[in-house]
Each structure stands twice: as C-alpha cells, then as structure tokens.
Protein backbone atom coordinates (compact mmCIF):
# COMPACT_ATOMS: atom_id res chain seq x y z
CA UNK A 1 -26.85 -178.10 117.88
CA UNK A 2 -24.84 -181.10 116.95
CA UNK A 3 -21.88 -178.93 116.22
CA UNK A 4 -21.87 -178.19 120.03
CA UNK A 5 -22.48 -181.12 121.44
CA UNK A 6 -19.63 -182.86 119.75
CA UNK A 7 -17.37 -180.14 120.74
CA UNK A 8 -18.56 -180.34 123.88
CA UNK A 9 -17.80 -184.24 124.09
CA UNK A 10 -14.30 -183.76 122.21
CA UNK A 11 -13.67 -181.06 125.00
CA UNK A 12 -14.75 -183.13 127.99
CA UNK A 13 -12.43 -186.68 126.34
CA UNK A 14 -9.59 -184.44 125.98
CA UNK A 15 -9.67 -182.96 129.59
CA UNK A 16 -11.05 -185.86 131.22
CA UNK A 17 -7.47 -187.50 131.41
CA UNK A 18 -5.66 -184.18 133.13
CA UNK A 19 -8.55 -184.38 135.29
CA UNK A 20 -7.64 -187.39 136.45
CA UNK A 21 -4.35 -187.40 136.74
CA UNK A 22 -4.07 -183.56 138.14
CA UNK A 23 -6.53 -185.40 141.23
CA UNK A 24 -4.82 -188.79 141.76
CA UNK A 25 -1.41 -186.60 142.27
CA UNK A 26 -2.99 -184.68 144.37
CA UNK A 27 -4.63 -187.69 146.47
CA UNK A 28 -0.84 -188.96 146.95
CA UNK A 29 0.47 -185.96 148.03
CA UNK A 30 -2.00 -186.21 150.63
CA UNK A 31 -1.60 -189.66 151.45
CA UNK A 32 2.41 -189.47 151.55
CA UNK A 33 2.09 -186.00 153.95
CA UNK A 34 -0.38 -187.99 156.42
CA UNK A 35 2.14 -191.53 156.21
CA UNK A 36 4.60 -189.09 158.18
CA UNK A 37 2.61 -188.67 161.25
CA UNK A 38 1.69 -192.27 161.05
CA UNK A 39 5.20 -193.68 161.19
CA UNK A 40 5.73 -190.59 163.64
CA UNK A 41 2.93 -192.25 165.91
CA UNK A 42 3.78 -195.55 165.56
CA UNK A 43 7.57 -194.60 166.95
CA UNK A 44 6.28 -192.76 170.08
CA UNK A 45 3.50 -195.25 171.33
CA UNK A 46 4.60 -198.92 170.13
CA UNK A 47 7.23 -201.07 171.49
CA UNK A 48 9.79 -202.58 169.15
CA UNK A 49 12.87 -203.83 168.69
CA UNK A 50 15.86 -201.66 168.28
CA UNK A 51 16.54 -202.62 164.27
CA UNK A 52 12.81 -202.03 163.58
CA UNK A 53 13.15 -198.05 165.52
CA UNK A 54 16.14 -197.15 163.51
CA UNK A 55 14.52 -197.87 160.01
CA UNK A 56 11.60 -196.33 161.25
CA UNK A 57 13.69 -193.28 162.12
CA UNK A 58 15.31 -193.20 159.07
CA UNK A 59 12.34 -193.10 157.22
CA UNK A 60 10.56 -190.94 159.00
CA UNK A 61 13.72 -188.30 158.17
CA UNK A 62 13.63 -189.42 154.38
CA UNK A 63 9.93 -188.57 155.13
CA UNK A 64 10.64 -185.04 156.64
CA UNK A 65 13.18 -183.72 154.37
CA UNK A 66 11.54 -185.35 150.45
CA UNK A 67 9.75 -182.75 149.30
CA UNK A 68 6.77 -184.72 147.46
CA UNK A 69 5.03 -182.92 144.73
CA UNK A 70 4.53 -184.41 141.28
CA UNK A 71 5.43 -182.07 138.22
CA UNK A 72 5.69 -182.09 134.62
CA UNK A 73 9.75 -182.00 133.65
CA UNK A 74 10.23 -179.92 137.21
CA UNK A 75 8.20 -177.38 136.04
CA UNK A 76 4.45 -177.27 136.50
CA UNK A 77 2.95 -179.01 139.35
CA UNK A 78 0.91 -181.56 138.57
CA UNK A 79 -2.11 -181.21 141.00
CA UNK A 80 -5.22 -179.73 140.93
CA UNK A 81 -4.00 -176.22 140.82
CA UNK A 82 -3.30 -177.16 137.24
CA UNK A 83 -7.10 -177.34 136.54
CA UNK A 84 -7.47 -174.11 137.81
CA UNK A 85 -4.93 -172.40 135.66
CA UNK A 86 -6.09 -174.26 132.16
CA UNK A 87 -9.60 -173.06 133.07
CA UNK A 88 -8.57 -169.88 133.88
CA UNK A 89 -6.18 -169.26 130.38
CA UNK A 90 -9.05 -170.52 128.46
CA UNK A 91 -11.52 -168.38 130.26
CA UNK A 92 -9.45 -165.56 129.44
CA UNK A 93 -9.11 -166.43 125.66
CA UNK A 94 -13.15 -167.08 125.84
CA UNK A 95 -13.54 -163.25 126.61
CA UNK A 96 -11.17 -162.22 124.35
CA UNK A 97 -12.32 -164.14 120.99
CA UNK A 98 -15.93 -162.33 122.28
CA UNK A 99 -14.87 -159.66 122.24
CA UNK A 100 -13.65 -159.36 118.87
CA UNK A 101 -16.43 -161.01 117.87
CA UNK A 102 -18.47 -158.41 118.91
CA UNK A 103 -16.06 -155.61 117.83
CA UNK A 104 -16.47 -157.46 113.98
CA UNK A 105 -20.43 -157.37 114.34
CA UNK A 106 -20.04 -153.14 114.60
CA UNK A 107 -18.29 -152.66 111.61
C-alpha cells in the first residue's frame, strides 16, 4: 500500500509542474486574444489624440497578424491540449502493459 501511494505522490510532483505551466499558457493565450478587442474598442468609442490612434493602430495590427501560441522548440503546443495527449499515451501504454500482464498469467 505504501508502494502506491509513493508512486502515486512521485507521479502527481512530476506532473504537477506541466500542469501548471500547460494552464498558465493557456490563460495568456486567452488574455492576449481578448486584449485585441479591447484596444479594438477603445479605438472606436474614445477620443484621443492623433499620436495616441496611430500606436493604437499599429498595435492593434501587430495584434491581428502575431499568431500567439506558446510551444516547446516550435513544435508541441504548450497548452492544455498537451495534458490531454500525455494522459492519453500513458492511458494507452496502461492497457497495453495489462494486457500482457494478463497474457503472462495464462501461460
């Protein structure tokens, strides 16, 4: 019973940090699609000067055309669709390891 628990606790330290970062990327994301329709607000109903409405412009198109998305060395996304793929591979392996394991208990 021991055995499993501290698996389970060496499991749950070791994914904890993925886990976190996988859901603050994603968070951002969010937060840097939303900032576009902010700034696009704030240029259509507030007054300003003319200097002010041309950075805002300008960002607004760095905005539009940045495609935001956090990866590891451009090539997995780091988000939460990461979690979904480790638990998926190791889900797989689970039912694999079973069963053999129940393929060695026949013979």
């Amino acid at each position: 019973m021991l055995r499993h628990v501290n698996q389970f606790s060496w499991m749950a330290m070791t994914l904890f940090p993925t886990l976190m970062v996988a859901m603050v990327a994603s968070q951002i994301e969010e937060q840097m699609k939303k900032t576009g329709n902010i700034v696009q607000k704030i240029l259509q109903e507030c007054s300003m000067s003319p200097e002010i409405r041309r950075e805002l412009k300008i960002f607004s198109l760095e905005l539009l055309h940045r495609d935001f998305q956090f990866t590891a060395y451009n090539i997995i996304p780091v988000d939460c669709t990461i979690l979904r793929t480790i638990f998926g591979a190791v889900a797989t392996y689970l039912i694999i390891f079973i069963q053999f394991q129940a393929d060695d208990g026949k013979k």
